[in-house]
C-alpha atoms as a PDB file:
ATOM      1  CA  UNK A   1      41.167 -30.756  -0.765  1.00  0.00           C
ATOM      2  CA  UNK A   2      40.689 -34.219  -2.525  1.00  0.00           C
ATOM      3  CA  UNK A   3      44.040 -35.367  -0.763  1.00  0.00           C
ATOM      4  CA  UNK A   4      42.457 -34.957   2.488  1.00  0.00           C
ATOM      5  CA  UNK A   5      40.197 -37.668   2.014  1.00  0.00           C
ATOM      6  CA  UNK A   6      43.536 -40.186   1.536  1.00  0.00           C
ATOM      7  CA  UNK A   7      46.288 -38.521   3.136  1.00  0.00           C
ATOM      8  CA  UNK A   8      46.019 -37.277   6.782  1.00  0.00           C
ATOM      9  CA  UNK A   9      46.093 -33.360   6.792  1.00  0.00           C
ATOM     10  CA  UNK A  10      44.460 -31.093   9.063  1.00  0.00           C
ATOM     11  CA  UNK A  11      40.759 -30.810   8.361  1.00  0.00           C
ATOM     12  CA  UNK A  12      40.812 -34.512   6.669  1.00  0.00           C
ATOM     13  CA  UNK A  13      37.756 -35.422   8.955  1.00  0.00           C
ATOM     14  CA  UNK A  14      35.821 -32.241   7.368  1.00  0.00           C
ATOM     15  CA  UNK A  15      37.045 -33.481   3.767  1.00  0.00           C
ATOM     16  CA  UNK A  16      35.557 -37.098   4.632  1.00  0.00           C
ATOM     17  CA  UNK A  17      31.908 -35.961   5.067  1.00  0.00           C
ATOM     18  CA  UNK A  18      31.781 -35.022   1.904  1.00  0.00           C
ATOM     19  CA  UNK A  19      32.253 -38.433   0.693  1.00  0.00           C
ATOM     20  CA  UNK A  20      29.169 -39.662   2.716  1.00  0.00           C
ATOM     21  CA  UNK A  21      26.863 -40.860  -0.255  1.00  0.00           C
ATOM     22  CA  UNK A  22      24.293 -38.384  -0.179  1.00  0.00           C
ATOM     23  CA  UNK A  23      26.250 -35.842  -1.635  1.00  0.00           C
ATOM     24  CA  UNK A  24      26.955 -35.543  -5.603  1.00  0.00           C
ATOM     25  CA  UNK A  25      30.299 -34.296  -6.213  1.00  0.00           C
ATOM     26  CA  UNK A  26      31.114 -32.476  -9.315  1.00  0.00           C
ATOM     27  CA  UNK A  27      34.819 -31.591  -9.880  1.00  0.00           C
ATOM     28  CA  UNK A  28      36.543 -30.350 -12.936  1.00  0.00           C
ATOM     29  CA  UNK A  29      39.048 -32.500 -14.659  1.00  0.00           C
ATOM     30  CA  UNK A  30      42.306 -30.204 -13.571  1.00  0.00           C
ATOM     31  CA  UNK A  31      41.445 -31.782  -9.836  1.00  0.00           C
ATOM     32  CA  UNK A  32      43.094 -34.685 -11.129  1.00  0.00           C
ATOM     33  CA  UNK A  33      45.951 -33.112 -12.290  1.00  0.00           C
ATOM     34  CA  UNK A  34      46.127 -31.014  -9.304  1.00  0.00           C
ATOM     35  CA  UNK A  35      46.399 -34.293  -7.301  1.00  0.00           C
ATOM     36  CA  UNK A  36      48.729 -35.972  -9.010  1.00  0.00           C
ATOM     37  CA  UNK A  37      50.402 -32.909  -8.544  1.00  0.00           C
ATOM     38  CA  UNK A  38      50.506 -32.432  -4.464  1.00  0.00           C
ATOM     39  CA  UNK A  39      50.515 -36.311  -4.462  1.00  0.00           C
ATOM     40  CA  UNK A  40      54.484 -35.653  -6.343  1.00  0.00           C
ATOM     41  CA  UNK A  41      55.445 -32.903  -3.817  1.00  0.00           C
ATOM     42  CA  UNK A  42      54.553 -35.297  -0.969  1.00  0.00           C
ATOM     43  CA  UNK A  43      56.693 -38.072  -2.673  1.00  0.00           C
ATOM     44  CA  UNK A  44      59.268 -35.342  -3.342  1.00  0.00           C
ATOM     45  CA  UNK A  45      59.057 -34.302   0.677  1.00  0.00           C
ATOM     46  CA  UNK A  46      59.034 -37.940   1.721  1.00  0.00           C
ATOM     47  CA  UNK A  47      55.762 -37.528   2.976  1.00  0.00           C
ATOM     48  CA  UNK A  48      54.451 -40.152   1.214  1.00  0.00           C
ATOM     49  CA  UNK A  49      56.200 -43.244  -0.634  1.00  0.00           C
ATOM     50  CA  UNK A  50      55.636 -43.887  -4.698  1.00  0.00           C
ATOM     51  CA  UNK A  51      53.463 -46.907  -3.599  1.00  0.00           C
ATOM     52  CA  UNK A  52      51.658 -44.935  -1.248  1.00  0.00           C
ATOM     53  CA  UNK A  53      50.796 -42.204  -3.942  1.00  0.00           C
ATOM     54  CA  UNK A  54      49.494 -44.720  -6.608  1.00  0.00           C
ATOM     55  CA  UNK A  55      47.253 -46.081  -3.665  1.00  0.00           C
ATOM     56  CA  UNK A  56      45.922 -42.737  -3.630  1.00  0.00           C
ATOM     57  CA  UNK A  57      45.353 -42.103  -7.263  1.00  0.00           C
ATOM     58  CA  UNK A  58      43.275 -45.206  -7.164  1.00  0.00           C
ATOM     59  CA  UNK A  59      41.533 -44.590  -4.427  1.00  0.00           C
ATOM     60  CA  UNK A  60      40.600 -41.095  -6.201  1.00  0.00           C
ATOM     61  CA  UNK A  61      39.607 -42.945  -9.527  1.00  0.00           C
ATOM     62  CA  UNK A  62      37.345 -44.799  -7.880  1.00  0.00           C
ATOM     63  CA  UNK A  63      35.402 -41.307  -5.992  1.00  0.00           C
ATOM     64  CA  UNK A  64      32.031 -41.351  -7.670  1.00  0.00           C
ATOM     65  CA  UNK A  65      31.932 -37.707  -9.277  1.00  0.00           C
ATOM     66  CA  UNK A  66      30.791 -35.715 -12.261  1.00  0.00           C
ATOM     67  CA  UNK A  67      33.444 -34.501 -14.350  1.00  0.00           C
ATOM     68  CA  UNK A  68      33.715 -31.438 -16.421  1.00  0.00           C
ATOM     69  CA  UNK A  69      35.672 -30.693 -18.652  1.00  0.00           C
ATOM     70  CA  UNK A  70      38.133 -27.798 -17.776  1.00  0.00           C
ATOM     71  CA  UNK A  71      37.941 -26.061 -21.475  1.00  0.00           C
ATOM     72  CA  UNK A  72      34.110 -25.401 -20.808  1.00  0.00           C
ATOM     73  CA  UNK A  73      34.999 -23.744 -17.729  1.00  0.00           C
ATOM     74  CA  UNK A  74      37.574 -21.632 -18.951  1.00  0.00           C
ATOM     75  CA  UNK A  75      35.500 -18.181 -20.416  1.00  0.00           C
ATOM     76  CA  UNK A  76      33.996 -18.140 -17.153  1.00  0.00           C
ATOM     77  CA  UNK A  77      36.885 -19.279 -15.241  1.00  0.00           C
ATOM     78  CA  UNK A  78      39.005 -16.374 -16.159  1.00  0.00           C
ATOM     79  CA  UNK A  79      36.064 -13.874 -16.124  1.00  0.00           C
ATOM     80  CA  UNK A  80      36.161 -14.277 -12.349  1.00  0.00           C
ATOM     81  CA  UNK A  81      39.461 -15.056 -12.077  1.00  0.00           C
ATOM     82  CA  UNK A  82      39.966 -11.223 -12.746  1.00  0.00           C
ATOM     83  CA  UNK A  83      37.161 -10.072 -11.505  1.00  0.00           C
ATOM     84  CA  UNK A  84      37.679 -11.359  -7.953  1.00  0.00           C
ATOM     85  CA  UNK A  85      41.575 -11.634  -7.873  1.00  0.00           C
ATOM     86  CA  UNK A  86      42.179 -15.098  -7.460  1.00  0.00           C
ATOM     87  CA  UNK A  87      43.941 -17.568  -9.752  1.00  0.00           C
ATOM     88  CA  UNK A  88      42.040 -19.225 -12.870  1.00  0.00           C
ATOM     89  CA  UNK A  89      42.865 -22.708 -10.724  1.00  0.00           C
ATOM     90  CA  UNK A  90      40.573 -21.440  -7.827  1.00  0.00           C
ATOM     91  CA  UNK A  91      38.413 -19.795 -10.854  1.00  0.00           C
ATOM     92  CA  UNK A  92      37.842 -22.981 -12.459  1.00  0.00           C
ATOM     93  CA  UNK A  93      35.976 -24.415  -9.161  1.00  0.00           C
ATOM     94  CA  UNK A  94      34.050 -21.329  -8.477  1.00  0.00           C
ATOM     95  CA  UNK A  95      32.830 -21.312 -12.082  1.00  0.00           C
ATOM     96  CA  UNK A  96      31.902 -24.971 -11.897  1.00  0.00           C
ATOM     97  CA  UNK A  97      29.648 -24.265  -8.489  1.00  0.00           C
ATOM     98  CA  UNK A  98      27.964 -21.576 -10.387  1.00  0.00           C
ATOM     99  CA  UNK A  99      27.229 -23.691 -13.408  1.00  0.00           C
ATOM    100  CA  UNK A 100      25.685 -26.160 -11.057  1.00  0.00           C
ATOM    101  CA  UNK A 101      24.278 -23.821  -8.671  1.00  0.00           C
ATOM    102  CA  UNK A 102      26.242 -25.572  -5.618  1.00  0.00           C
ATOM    103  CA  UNK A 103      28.986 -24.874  -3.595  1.00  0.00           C
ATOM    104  CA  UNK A 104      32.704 -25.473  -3.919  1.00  0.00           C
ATOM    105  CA  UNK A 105      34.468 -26.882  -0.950  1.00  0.00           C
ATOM    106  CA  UNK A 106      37.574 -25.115  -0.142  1.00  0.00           C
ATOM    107  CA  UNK A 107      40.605 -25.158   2.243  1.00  0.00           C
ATOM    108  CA  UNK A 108      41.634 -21.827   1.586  1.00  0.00           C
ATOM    109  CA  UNK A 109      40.027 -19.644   3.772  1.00  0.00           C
ATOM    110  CA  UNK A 110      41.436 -16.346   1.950  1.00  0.00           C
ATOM    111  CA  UNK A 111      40.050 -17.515  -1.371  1.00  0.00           C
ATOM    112  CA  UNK A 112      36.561 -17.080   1.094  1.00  0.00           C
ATOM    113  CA  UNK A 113      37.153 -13.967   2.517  1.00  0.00           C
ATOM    114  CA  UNK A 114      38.151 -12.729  -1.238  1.00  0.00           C
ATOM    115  CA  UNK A 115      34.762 -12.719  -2.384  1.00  0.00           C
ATOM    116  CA  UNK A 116      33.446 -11.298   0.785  1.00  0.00           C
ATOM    117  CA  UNK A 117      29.402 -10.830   0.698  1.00  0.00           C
ATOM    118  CA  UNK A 118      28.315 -10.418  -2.362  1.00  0.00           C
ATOM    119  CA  UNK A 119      26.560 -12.686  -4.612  1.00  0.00           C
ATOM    120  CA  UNK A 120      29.405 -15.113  -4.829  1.00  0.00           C
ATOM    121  CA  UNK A 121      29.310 -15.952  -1.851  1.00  0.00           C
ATOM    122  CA  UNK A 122      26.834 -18.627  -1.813  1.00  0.00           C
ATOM    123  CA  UNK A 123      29.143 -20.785  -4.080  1.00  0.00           C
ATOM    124  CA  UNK A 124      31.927 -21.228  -1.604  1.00  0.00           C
ATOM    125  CA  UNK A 125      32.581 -22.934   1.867  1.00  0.00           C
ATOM    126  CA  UNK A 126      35.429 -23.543   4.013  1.00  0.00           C
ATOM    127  CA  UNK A 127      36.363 -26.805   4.968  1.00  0.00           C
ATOM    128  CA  UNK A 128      36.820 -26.222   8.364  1.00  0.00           C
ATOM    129  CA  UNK A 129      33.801 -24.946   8.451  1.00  0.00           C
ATOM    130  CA  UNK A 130      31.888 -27.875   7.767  1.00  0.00           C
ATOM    131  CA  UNK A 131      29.804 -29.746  10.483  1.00  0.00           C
END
């Protein structure tokens, strides 16, 4: 989702509110990775030129967010991870909104419907959702 808030993509105008100020973002430190990551596939697509993608990763570095570290996430991360089906990647953000009692922002509305009504629930929006 981070891409979205440098790269046009569908539901980049959703992605932008949530760099409006008044929200603290807390991401895990695999979200870097992970954009480096699409950022390469872009470049690899010629979607996006090796200058353009550095522009990016700056622009990312300078997001203001709290960082956690991904091994402190990981028990957790891969006690949902197989409890709700999804990957430990997707795990790793849900456990991170339950540790700070928040919500994770996601694009993947399947990841969503995964965890249906139950308690988890409350940790997890999608992006197109937003208003």
């Amino acid at each position: 989702m981070a891409v979205k808030w440098f790269v046009p993509e569908a539901h980049s105008p959703e992605a932008a509110l949530l760099l409006d100020p008044e929200h603290t973002l807390a991401v895990p430190e695999l979200l870097f990775a992970e954009v480096a990551n699409a950022l390469w596939k872009k470049c690899r697509r010629r979607e996006l030129r090796p200058g353009e993608v550095r522009l990016v990763l700056r622009g990312l570095a300078a997001v203001p967010v709290e960082i956690t570290s991904t091994r402190s996430l990981m028990t957790a991360a891969l006690d949902l991870a197989l409890r709700v089906g999804c990957t430990v990647y997707d795990a790793i953000y849900l456990a991170l909104a339950i540790h700070h009692d928040c919500r994770m922002v996601t694009a993947d509305r399947r990841l969503r419907e995964r965890l249906g009504a139950g308690t988890l629930a409350r940790h997890i929006s999608v992006l197109s959702q937003l208003d």
